[in-house]
PDB file of N, CA and C in Angstrom:
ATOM      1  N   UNK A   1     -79.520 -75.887 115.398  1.00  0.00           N
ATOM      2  CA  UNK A   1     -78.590 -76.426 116.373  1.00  0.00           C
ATOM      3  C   UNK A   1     -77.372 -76.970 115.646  1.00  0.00           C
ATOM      4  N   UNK A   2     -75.878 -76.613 116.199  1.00  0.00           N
ATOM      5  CA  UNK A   2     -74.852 -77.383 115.309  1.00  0.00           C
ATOM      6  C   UNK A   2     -74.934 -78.422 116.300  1.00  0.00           C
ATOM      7  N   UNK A   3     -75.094 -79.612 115.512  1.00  0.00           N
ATOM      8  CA  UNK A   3     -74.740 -80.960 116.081  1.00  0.00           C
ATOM      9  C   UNK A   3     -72.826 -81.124 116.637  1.00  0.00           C
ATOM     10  N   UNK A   4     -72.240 -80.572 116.347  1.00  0.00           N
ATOM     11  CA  UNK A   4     -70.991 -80.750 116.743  1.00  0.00           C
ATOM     12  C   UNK A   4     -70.755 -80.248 117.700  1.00  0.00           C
ATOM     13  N   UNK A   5     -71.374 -79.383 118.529  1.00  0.00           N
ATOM     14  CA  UNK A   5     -71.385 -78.394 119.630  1.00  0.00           C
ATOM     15  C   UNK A   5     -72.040 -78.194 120.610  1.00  0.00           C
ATOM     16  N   UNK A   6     -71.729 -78.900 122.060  1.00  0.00           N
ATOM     17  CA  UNK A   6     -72.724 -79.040 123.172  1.00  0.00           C
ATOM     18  C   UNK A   6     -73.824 -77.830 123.372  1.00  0.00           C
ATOM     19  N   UNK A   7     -74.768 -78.037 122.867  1.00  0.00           N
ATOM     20  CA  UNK A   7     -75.887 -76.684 123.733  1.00  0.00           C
ATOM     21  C   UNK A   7     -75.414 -75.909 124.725  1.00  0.00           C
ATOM     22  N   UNK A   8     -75.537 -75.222 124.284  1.00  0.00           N
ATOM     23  CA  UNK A   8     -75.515 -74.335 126.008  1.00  0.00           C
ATOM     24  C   UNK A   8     -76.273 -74.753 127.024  1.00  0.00           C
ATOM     25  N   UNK A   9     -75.341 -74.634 128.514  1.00  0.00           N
ATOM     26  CA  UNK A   9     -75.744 -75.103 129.480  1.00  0.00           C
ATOM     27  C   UNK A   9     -76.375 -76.746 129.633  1.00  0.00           C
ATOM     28  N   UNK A  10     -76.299 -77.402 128.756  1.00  0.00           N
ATOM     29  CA  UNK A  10     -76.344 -79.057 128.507  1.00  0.00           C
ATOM     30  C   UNK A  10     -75.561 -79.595 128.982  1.00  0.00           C
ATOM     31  N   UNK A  11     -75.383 -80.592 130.413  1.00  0.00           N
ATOM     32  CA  UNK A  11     -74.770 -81.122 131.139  1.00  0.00           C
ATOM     33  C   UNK A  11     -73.644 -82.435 129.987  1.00  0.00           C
ATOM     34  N   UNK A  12     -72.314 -82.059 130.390  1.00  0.00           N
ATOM     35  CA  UNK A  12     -71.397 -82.431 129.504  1.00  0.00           C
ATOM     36  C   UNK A  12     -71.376 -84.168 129.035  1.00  0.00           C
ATOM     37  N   UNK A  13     -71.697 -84.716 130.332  1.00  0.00           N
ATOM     38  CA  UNK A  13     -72.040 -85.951 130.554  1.00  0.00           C
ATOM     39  C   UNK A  13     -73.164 -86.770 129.508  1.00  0.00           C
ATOM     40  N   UNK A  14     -74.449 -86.081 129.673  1.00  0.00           N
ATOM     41  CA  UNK A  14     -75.701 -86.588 128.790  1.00  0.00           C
ATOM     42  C   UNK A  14     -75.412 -86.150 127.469  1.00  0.00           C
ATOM     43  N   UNK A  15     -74.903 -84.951 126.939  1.00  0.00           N
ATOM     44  CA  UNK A  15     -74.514 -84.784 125.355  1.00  0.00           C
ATOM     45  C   UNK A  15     -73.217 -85.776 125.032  1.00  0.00           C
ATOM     46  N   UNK A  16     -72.259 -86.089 126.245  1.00  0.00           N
ATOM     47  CA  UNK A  16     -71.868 -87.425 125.032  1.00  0.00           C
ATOM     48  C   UNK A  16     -72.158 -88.522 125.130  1.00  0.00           C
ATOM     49  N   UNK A  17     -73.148 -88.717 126.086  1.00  0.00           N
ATOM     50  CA  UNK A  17     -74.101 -90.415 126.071  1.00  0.00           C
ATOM     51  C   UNK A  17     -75.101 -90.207 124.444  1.00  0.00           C
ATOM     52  N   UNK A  18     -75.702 -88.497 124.420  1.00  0.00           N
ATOM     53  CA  UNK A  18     -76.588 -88.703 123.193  1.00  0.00           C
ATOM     54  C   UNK A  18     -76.229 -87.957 121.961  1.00  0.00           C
ATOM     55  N   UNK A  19     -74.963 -87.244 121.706  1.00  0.00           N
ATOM     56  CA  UNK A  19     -74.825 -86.740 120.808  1.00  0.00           C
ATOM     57  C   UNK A  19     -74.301 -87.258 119.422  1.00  0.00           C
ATOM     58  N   UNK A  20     -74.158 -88.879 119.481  1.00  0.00           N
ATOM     59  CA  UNK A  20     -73.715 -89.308 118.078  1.00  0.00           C
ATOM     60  C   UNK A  20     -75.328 -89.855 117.890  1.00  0.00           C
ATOM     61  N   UNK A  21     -76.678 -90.100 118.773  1.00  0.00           N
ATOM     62  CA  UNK A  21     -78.008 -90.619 118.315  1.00  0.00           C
ATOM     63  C   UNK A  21     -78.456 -89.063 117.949  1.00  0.00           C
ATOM     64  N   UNK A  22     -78.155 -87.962 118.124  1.00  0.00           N
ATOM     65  CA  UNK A  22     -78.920 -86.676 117.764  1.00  0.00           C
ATOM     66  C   UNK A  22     -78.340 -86.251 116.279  1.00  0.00           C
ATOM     67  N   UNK A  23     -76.695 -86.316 116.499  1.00  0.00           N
ATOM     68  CA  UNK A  23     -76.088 -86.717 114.537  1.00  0.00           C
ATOM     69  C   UNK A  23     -76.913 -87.368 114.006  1.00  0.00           C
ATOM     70  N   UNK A  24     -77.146 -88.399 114.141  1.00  0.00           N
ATOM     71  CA  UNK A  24     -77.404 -89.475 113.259  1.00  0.00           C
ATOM     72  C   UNK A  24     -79.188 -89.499 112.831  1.00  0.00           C
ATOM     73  N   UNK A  25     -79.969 -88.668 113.581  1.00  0.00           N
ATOM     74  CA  UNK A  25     -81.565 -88.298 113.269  1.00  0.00           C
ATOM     75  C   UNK A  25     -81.282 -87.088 112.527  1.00  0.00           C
ATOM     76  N   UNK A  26     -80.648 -86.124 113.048  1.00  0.00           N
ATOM     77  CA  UNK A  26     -80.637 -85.249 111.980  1.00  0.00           C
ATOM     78  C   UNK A  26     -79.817 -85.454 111.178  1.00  0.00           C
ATOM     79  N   UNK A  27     -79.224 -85.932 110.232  1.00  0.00           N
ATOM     80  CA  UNK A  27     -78.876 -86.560 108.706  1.00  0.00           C
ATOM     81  C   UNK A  27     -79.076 -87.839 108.378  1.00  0.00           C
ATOM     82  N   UNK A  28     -80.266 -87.578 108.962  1.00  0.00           N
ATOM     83  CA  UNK A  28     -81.497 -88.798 107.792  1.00  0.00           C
ATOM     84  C   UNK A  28     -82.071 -90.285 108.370  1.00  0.00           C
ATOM     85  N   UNK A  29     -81.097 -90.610 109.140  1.00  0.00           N
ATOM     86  CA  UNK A  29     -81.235 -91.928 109.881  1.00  0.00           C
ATOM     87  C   UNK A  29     -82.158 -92.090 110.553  1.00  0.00           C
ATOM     88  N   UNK A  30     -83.652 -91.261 110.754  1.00  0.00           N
ATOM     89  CA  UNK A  30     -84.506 -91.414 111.074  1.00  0.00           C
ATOM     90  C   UNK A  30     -85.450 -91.388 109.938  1.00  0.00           C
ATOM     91  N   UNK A  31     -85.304 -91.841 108.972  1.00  0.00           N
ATOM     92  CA  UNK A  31     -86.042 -92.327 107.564  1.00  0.00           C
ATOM     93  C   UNK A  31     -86.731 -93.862 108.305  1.00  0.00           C
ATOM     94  N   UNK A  32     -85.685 -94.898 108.884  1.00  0.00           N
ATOM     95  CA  UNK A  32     -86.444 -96.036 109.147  1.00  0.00           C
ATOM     96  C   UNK A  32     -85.892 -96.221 110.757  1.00  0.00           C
ATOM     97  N   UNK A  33     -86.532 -97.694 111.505  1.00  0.00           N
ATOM     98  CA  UNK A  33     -86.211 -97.950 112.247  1.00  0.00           C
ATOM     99  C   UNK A  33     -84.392 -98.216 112.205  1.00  0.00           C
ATOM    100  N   UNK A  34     -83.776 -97.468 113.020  1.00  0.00           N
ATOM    101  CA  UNK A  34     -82.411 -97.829 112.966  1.00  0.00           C
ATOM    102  C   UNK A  34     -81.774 -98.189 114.574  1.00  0.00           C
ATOM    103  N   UNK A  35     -82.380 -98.221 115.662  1.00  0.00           N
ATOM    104  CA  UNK A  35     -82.277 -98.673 117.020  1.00  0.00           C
ATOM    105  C   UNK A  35     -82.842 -99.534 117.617  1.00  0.00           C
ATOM    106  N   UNK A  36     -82.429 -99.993 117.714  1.00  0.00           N
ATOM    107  CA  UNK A  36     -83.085-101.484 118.672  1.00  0.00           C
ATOM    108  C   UNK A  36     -84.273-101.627 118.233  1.00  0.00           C
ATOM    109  N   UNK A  37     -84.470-101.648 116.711  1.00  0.00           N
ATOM    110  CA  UNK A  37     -85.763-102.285 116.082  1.00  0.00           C
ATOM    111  C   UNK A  37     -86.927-103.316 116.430  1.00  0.00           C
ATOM    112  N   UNK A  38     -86.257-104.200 117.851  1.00  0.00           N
ATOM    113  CA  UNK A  38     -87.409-105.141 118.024  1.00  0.00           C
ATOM    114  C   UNK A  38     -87.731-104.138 119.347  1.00  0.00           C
ATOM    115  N   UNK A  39     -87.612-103.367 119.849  1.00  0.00           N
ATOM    116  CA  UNK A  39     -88.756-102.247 120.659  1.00  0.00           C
ATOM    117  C   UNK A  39     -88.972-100.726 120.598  1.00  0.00           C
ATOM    118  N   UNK A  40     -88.162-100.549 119.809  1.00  0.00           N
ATOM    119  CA  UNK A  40     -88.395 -99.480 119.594  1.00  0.00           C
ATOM    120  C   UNK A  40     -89.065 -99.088 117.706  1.00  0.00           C
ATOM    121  N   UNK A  41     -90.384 -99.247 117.639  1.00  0.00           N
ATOM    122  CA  UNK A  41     -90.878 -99.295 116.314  1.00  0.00           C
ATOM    123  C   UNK A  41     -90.992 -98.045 115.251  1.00  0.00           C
ATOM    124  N   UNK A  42     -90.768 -97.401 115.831  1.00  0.00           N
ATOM    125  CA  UNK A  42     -91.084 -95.830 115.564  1.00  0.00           C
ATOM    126  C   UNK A  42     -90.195 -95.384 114.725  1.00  0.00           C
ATOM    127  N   UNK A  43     -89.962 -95.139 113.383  1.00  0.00           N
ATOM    128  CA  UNK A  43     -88.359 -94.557 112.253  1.00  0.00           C
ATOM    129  C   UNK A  43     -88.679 -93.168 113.225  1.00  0.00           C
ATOM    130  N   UNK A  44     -87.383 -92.856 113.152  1.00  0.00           N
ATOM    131  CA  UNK A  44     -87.028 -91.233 113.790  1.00  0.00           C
ATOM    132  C   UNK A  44     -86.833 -91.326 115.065  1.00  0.00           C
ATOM    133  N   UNK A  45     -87.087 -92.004 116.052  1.00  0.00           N
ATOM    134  CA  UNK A  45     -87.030 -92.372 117.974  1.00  0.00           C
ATOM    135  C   UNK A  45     -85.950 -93.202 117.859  1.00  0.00           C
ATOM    136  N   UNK A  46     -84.903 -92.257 118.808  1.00  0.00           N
ATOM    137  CA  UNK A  46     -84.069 -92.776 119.470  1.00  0.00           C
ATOM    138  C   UNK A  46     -83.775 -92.990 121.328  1.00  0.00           C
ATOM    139  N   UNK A  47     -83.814 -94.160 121.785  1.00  0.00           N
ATOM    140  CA  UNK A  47     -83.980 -93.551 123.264  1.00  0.00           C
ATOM    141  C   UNK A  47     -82.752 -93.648 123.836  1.00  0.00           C
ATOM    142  N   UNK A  48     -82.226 -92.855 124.906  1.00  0.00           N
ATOM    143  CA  UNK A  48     -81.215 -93.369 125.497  1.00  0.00           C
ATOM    144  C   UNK A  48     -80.436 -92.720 126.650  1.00  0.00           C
ATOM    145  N   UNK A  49     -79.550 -92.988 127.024  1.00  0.00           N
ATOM    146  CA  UNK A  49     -79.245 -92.390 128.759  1.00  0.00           C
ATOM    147  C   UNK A  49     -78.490 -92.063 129.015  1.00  0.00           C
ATOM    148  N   UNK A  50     -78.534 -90.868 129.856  1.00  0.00           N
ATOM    149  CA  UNK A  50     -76.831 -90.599 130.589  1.00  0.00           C
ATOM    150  C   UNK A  50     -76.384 -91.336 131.642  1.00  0.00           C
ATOM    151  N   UNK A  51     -75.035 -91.618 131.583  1.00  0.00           N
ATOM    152  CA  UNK A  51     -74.129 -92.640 132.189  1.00  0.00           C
ATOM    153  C   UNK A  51     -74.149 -92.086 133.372  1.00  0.00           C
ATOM    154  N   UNK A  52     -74.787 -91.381 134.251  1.00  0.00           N
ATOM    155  CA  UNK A  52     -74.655 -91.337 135.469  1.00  0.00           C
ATOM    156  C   UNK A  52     -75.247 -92.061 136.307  1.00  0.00           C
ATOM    157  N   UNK A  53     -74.443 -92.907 137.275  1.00  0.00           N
ATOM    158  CA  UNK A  53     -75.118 -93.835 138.043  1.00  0.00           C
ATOM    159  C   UNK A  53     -76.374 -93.504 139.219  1.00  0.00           C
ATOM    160  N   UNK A  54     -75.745 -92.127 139.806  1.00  0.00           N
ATOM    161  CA  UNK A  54     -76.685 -91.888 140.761  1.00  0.00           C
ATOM    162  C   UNK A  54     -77.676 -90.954 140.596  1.00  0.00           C
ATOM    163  N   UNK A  55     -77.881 -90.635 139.459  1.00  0.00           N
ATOM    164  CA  UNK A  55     -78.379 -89.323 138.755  1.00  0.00           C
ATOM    165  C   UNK A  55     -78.856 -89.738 137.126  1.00  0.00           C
ATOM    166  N   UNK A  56     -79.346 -91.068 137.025  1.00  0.00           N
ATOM    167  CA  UNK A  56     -79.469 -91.323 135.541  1.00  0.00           C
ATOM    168  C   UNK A  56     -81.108 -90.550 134.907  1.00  0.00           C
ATOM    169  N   UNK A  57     -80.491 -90.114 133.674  1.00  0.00           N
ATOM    170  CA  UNK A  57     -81.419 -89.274 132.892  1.00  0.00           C
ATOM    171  C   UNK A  57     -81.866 -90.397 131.544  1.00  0.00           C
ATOM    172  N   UNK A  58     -82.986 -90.754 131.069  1.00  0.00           N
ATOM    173  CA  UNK A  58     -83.624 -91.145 129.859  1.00  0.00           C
ATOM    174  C   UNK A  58     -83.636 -89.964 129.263  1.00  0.00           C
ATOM    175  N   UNK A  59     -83.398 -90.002 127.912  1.00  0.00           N
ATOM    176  CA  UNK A  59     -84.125 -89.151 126.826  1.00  0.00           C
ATOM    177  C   UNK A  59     -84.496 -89.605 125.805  1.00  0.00           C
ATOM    178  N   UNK A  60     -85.441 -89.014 125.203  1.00  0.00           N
ATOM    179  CA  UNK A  60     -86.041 -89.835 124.033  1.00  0.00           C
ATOM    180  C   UNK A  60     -85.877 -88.644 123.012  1.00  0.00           C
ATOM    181  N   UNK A  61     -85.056 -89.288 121.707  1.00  0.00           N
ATOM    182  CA  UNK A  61     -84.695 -88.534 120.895  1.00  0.00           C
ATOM    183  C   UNK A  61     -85.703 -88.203 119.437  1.00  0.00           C
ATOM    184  N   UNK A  62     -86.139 -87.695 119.073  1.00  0.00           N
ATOM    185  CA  UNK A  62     -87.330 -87.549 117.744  1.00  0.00           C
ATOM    186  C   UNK A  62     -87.109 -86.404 117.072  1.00  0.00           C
ATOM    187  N   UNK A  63     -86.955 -87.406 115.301  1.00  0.00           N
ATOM    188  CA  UNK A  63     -86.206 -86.527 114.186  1.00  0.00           C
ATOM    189  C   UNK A  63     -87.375 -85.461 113.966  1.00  0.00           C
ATOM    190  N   UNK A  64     -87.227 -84.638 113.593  1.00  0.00           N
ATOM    191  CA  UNK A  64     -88.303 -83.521 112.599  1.00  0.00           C
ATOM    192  C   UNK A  64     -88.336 -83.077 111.323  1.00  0.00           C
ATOM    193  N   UNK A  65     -89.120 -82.591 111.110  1.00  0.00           N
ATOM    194  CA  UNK A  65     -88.789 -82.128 109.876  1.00  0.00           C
ATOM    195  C   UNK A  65     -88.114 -80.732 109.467  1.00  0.00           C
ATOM    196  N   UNK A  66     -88.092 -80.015 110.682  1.00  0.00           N
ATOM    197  CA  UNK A  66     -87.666 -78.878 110.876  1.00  0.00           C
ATOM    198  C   UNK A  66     -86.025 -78.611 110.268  1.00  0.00           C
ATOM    199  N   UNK A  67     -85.148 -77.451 109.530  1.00  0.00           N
ATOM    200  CA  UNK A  67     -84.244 -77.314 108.790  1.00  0.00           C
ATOM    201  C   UNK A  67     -83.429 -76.757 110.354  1.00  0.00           C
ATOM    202  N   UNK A  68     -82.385 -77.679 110.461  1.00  0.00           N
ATOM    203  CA  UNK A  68     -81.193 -76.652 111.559  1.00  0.00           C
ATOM    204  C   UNK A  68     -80.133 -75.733 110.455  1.00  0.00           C
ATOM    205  N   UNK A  69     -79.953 -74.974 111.262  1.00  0.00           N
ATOM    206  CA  UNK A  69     -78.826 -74.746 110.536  1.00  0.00           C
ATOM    207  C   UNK A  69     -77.926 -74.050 111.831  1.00  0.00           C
ATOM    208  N   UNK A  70     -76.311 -73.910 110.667  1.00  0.00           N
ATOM    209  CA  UNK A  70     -75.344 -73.423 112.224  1.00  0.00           C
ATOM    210  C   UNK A  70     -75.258 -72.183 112.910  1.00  0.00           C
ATOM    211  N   UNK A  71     -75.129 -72.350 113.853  1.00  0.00           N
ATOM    212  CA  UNK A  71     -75.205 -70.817 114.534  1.00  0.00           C
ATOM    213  C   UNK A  71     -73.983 -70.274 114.490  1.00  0.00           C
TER     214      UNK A  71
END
């Protein structure tokens, strides 16, 4: 996946509520807790939401070990 580049068909809205927490797991920042450390305990989990009021989406973000590379 290039992190710089909305997925296809990925509603424009939720990739920029989560696309600087999906940067930031895939180059490394999921080594330790780096988000709201007093509830969220887990290194690599990021959670978080799209800004739509009447239509709000959670996602929960989790690093891998898996290699991206760009398409």
């Amino acid at each position: 996946m290039n992190f710089n580049a909305k997925p296809e068909g990925f509603c424009d809205e939720a990739w920029k509520a989560i696309y600087q927490y999906a940067f930031a797991l895939a180059h490394g920042a999921g080594q330790d807790v780096f988000y709201y450390g007093d509830w969220i305990r887990k290194p690599g989990v990021a959670i978080c939401c799209c800004n739509d009021g009447l239509r709000p989406v959670v996602f929960k973000l989790e690093a891998t070990d898996e290699e991206s590379r760009p398409d």
